[in-house]
Protein backbone atom coordinates (compact mmCIF):
# COMPACT_ATOMS: atom_id res chain seq x y z
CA UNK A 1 -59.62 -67.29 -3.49
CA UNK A 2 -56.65 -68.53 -1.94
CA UNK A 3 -56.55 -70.08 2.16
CA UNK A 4 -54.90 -68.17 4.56
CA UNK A 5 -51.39 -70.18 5.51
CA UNK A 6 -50.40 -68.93 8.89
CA UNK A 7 -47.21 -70.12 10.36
CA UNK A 8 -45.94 -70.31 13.46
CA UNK A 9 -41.86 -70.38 13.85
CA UNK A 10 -41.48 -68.99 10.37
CA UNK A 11 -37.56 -67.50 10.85
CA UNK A 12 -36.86 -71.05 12.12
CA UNK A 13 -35.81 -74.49 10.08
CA UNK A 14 -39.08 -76.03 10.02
CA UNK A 15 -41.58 -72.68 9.36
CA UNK A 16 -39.16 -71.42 7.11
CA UNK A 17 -38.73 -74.55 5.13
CA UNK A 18 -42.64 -74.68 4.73
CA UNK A 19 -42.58 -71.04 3.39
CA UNK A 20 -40.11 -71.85 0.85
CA UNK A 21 -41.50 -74.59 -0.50
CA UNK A 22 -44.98 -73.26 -0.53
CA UNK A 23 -43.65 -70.08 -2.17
CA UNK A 24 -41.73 -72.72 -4.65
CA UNK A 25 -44.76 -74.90 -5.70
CA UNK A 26 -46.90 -73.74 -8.13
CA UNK A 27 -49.88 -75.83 -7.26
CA UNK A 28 -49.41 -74.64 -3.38
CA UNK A 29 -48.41 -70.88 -4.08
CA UNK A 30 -51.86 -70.57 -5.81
CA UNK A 31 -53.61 -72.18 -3.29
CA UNK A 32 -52.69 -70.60 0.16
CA UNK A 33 -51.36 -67.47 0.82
CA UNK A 34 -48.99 -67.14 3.59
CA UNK A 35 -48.96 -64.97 6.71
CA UNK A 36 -45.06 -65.69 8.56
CA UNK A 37 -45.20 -65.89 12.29
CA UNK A 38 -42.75 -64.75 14.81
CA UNK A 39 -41.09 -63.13 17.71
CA UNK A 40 -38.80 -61.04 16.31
CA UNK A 41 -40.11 -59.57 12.64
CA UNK A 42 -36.62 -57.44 12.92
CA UNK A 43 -34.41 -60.40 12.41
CA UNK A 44 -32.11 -60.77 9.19
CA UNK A 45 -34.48 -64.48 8.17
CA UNK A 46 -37.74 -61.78 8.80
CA UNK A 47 -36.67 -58.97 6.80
CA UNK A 48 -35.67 -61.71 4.00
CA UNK A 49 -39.15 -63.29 3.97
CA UNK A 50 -40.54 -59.77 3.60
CA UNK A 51 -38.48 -59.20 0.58
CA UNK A 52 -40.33 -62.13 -1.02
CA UNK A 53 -43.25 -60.27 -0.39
CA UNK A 54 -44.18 -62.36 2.66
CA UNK A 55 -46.54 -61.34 4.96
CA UNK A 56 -44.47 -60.91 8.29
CA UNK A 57 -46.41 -60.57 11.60
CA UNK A 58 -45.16 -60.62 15.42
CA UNK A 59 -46.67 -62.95 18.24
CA UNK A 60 -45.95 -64.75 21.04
CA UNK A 61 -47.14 -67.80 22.47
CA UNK A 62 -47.43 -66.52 26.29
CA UNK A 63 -49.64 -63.21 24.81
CA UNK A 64 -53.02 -65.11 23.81
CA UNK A 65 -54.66 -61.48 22.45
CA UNK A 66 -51.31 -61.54 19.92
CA UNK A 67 -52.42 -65.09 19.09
CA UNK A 68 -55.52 -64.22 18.61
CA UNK A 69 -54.99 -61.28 15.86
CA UNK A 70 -52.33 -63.09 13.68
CA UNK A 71 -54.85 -66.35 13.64
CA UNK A 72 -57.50 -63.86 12.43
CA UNK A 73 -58.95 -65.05 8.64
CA UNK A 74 -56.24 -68.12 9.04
CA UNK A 75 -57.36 -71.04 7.26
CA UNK A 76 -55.39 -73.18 7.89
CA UNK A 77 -52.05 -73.29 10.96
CA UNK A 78 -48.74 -74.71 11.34
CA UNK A 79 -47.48 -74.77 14.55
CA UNK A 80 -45.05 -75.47 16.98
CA UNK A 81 -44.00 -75.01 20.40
CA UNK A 82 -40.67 -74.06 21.98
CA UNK A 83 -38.91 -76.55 24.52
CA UNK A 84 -37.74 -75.04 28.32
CA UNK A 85 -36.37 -76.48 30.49
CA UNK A 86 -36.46 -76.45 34.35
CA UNK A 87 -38.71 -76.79 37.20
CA UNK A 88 -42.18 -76.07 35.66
CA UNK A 89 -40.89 -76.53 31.62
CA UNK A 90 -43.62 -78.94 30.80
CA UNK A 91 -46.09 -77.63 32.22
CA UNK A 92 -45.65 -74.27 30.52
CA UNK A 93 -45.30 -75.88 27.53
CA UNK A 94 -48.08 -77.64 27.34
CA UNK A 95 -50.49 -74.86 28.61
CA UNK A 96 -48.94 -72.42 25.88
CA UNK A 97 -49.96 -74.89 23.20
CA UNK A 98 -53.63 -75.90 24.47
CA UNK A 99 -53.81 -72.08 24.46
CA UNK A 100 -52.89 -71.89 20.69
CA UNK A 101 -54.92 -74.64 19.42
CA UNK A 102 -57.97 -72.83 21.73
CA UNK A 103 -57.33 -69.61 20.15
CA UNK A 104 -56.92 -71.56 16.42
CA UNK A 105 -60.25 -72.97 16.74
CA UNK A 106 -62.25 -69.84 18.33
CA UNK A 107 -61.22 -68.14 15.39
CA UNK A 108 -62.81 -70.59 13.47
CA UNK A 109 -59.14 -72.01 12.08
CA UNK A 110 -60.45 -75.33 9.77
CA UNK A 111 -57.26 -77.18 9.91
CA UNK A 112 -54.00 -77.36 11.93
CA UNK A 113 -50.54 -79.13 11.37
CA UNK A 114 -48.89 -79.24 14.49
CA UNK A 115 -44.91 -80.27 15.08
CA UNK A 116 -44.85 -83.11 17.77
CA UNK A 117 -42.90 -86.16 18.79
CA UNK A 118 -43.57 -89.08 20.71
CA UNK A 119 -44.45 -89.33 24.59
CA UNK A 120 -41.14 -90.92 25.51
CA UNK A 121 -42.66 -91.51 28.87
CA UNK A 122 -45.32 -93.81 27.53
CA UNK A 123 -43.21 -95.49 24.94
CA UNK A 124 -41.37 -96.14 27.30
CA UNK A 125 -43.32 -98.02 30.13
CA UNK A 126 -42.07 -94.81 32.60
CA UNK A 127 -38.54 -96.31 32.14
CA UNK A 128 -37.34 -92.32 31.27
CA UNK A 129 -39.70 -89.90 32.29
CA UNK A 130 -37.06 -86.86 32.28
CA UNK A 131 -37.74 -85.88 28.41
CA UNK A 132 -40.38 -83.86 29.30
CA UNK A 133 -40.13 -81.16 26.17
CA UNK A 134 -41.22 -84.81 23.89
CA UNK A 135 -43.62 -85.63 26.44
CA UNK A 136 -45.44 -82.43 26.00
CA UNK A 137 -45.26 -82.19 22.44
CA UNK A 138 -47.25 -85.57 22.46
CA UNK A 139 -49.83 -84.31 24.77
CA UNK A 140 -50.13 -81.15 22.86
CA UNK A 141 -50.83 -83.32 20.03
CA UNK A 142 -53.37 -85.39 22.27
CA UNK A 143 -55.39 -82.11 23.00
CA UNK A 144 -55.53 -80.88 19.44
CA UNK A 145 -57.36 -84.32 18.78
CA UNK A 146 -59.57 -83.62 21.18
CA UNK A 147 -61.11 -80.31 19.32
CA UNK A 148 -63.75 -79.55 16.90
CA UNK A 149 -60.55 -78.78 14.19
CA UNK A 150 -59.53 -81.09 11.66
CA UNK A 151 -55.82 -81.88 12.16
CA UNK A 152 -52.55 -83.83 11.26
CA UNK A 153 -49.13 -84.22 12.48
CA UNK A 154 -45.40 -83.44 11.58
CA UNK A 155 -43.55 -85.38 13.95
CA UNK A 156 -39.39 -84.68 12.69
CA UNK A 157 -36.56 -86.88 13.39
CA UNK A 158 -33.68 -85.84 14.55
CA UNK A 159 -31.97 -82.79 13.12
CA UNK A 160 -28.79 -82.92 10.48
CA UNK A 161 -28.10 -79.66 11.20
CA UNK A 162 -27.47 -80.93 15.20
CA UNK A 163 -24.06 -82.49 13.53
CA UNK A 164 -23.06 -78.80 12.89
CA UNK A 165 -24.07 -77.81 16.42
CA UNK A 166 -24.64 -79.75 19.47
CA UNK A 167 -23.43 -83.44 17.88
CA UNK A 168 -20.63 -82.07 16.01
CA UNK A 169 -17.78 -84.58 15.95
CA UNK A 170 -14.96 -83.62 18.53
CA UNK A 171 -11.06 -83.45 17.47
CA UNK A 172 -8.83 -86.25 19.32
CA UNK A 173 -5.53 -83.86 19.10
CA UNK A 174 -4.13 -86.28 16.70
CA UNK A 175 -5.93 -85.00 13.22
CA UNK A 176 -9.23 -87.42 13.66
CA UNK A 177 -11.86 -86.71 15.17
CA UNK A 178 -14.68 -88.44 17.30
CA UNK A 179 -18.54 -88.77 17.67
CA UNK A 180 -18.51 -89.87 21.74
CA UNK A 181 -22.00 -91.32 23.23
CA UNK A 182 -23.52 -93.05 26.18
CA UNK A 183 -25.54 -96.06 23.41
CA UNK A 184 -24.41 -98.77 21.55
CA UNK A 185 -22.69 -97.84 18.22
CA UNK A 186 -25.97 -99.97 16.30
CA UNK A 187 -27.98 -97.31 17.81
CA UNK A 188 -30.14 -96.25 15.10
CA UNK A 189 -31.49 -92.10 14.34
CA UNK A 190 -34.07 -91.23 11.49
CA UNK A 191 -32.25 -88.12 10.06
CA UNK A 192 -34.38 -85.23 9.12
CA UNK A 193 -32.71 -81.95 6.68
CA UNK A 194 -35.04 -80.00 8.59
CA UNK A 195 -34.65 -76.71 6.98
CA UNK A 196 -34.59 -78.53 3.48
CA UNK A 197 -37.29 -81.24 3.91
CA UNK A 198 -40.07 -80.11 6.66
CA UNK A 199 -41.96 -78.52 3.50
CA UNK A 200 -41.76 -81.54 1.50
CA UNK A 201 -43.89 -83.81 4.38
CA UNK A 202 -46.09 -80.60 5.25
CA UNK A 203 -46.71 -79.89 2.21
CA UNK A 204 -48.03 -83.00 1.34
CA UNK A 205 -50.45 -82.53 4.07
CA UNK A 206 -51.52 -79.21 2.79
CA UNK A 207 -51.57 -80.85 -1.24
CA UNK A 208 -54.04 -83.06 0.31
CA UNK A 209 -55.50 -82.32 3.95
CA UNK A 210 -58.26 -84.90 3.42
CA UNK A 211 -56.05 -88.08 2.83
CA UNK A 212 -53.90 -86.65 5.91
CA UNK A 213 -56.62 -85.88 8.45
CA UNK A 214 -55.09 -87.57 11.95
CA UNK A 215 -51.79 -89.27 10.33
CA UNK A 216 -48.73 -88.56 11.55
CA UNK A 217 -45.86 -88.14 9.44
CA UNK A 218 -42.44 -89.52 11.43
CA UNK A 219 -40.32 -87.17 9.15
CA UNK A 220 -36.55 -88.73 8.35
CA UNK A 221 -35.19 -89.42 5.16
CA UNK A 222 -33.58 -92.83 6.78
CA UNK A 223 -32.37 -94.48 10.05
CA UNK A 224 -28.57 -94.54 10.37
CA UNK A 225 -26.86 -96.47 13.15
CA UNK A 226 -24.17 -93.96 14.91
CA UNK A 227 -21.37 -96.13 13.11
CA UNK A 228 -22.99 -95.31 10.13
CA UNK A 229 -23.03 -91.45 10.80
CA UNK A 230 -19.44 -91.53 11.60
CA UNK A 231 -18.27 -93.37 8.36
CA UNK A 232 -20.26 -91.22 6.06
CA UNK A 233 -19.13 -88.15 7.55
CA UNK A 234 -15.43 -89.59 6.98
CA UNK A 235 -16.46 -90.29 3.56
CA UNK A 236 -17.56 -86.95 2.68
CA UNK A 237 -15.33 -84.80 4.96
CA UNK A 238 -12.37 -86.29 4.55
CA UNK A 239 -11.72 -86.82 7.92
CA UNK A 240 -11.51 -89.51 9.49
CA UNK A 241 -14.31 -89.99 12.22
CA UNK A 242 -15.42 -93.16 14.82
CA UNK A 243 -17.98 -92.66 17.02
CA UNK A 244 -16.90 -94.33 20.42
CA UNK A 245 -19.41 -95.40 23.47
CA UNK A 246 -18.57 -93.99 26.65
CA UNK A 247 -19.98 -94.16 30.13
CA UNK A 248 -23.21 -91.83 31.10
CA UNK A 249 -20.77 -90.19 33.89
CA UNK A 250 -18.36 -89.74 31.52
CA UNK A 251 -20.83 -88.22 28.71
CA UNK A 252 -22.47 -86.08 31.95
CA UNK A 253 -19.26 -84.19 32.13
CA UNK A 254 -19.63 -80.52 30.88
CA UNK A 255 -23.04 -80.75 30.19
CA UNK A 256 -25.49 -77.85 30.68
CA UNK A 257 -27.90 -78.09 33.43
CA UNK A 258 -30.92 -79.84 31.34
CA UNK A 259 -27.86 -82.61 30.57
CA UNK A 260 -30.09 -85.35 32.34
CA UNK A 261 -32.82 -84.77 29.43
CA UNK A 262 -30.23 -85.62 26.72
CA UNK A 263 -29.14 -88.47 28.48
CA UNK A 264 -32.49 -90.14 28.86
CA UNK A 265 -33.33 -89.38 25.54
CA UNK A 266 -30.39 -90.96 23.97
CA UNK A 267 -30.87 -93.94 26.20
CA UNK A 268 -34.60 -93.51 25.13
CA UNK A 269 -33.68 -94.05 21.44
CA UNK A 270 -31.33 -96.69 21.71
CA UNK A 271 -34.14 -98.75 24.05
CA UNK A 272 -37.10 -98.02 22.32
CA UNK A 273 -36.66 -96.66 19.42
CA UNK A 274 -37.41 -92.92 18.38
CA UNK A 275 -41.02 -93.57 17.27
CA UNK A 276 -41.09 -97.24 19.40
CA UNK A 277 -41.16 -100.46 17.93
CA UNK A 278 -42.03 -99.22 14.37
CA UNK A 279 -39.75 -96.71 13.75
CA UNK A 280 -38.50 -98.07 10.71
CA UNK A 281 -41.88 -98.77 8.86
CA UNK A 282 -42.98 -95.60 10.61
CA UNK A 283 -40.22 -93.76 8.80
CA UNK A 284 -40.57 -95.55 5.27
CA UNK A 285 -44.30 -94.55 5.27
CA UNK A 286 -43.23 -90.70 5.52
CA UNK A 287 -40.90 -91.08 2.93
CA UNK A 288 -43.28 -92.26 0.74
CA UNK A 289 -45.66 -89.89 1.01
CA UNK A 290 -43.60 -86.70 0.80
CA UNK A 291 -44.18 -84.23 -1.61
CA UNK A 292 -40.67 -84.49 -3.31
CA UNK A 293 -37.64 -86.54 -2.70
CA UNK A 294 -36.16 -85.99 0.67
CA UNK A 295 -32.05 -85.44 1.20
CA UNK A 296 -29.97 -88.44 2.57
CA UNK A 297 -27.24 -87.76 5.15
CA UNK A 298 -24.95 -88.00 2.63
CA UNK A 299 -26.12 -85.26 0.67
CA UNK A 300 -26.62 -82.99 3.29
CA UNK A 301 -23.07 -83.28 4.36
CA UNK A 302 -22.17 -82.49 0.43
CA UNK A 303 -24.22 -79.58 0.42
CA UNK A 304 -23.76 -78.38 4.07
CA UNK A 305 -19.21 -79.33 4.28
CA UNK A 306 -18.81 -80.10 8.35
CA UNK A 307 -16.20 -77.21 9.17
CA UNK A 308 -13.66 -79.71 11.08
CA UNK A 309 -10.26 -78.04 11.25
């Protein structure tokens, strides 16, 4: 009989990456059965999981009873909480997922994977103590330790997809365009393909949930200093990109309100480090161990063309 998959964030790029590749290994597909978790089940991602025959259930993480029915008969959880920001962000995030791990384990759960990321505070030496959504992903972590569950850890670099989004390279008027940053240009960021690689370090974990009990895999396929990131989107695109260091006033300018958290954790990664000291051996190790080879920047950008007009 097959173990009850439940996971949280399903419509998303790191729940539905698990699905698909769960749904797309043989050994996996006959070993759990999934049961996709999320806010919306109306959504155009939930109605496409349910035509793959994909168990589709709502919840959310501030409604413990909803927690409580869609862990029901779950094996085995992914989850993952969702950053706020403002006054009391932290604090509700941390309280929704102690709430989710107490709920996993009361329903007699036997394993969870949960999505974390390091206590930039700590790493730190309270240097940058304003990245409080990382901060309470690590103590979220720290609790789930704590329980009478087994558990392991999928802690993701940063995003590829970001470049698309947030990070996307800006036009200078005169045909280039440019990748503009408060660090040093040696700065260095493990790249993740979320949406295309989360299943392939999760479902290692769920291959073999023994030989993973209490590791945490620092999920990127590589580190890439931002120079590097600007000449291989230049190589792919066609465009020509630089990435150029500017002042933290400067890069302030037009943010959003939670601006200060970006800040500090770009200053936080060019300091420290993304996982600390041994981000690079950190890194290697999760590579390693993946269940399947993992994309490079490069090939992302091949398969996912930058739109820069």
């Amino acid at each position: 009989m097959s173990k009850l998959l439940a996971v949280f964030g399903a419509t998303g790029q790191q729940g539905g990456s698990i699905v698909s590749h769960v749904l797309n290994d043989a050994e996996l597909s006959s070993q759990y059965s999934i049961r996709a978790i999320t806010r919306d089940p109306s959504t155009v991602a939930a109605q496409a999981l349910k035509k793959m025959d994909v168990n589709v259930v709502k919840a959310d993480l501030d409604d413990k009873s909803s927690i409580r029915v869609v862990l029901k008969g779950a094996h085995t959880v992914f989850a993952l909480s969702i950053p706020t920001f403002g006054r009391d962000a932290k604090f509700q995030e941390v309280t929704r997922g102690k709430s989710m791990a107490d709920v996993a384990v009361a329903e007699g759960v036997q394993y969870i994977i949960f999505s974390t990321l390091p206590h930039v505070t700590t790493v730190s030496g309270g240097k940058y103590t304003n990245v409080t959504a990382w901060d309470a992903q690590a103590e979220i972590e720290e609790y789930i330790r704590t329980l009478p569950v087994r558990s392991a850890f999928f802690s993701p670099g940063s995003f590829m997809q970001n470049f698309q989004q947030l990070m996307a390279p800006r036009p200078t008027g005169s045909g280039a365009y440019v990748i503009s940053r408060p660090v040093s240009p040696h700065t260095l960021l493990p790249l993740i393909d979320t949406a295309g690689d989360t299943g392939k370090y999760v479902g290692a974990i769920l291959a073999e949930p023994d030989k993973y009990e209490g590791k945490v895999f620092c999920a990127a396929s590589a580190l890439y200093s931002m120079q590097e990131i600007a000449h291989i989107i230049t190589k792919v695109s066609g465009k020509t990109v630089t990435f150029e260091q500017v002042s933290v006033e400067s890069f302030r300018q037009g943010l959003p309100p939670w601006g200060d958290v970006l800040v500090e954790m770009m200053l936080y990664q060019q300091d420290f480090g993304y996982y600390g000291p041994k981000t690079k051996e950190l890194v290697a190790w999760a590579v390693e161990n993946a269940r399947g080879k993992v994309h490079t920047f490069e090939e992302y950008l091949t398969e996912n063309p930058l739109q820069l007009q």
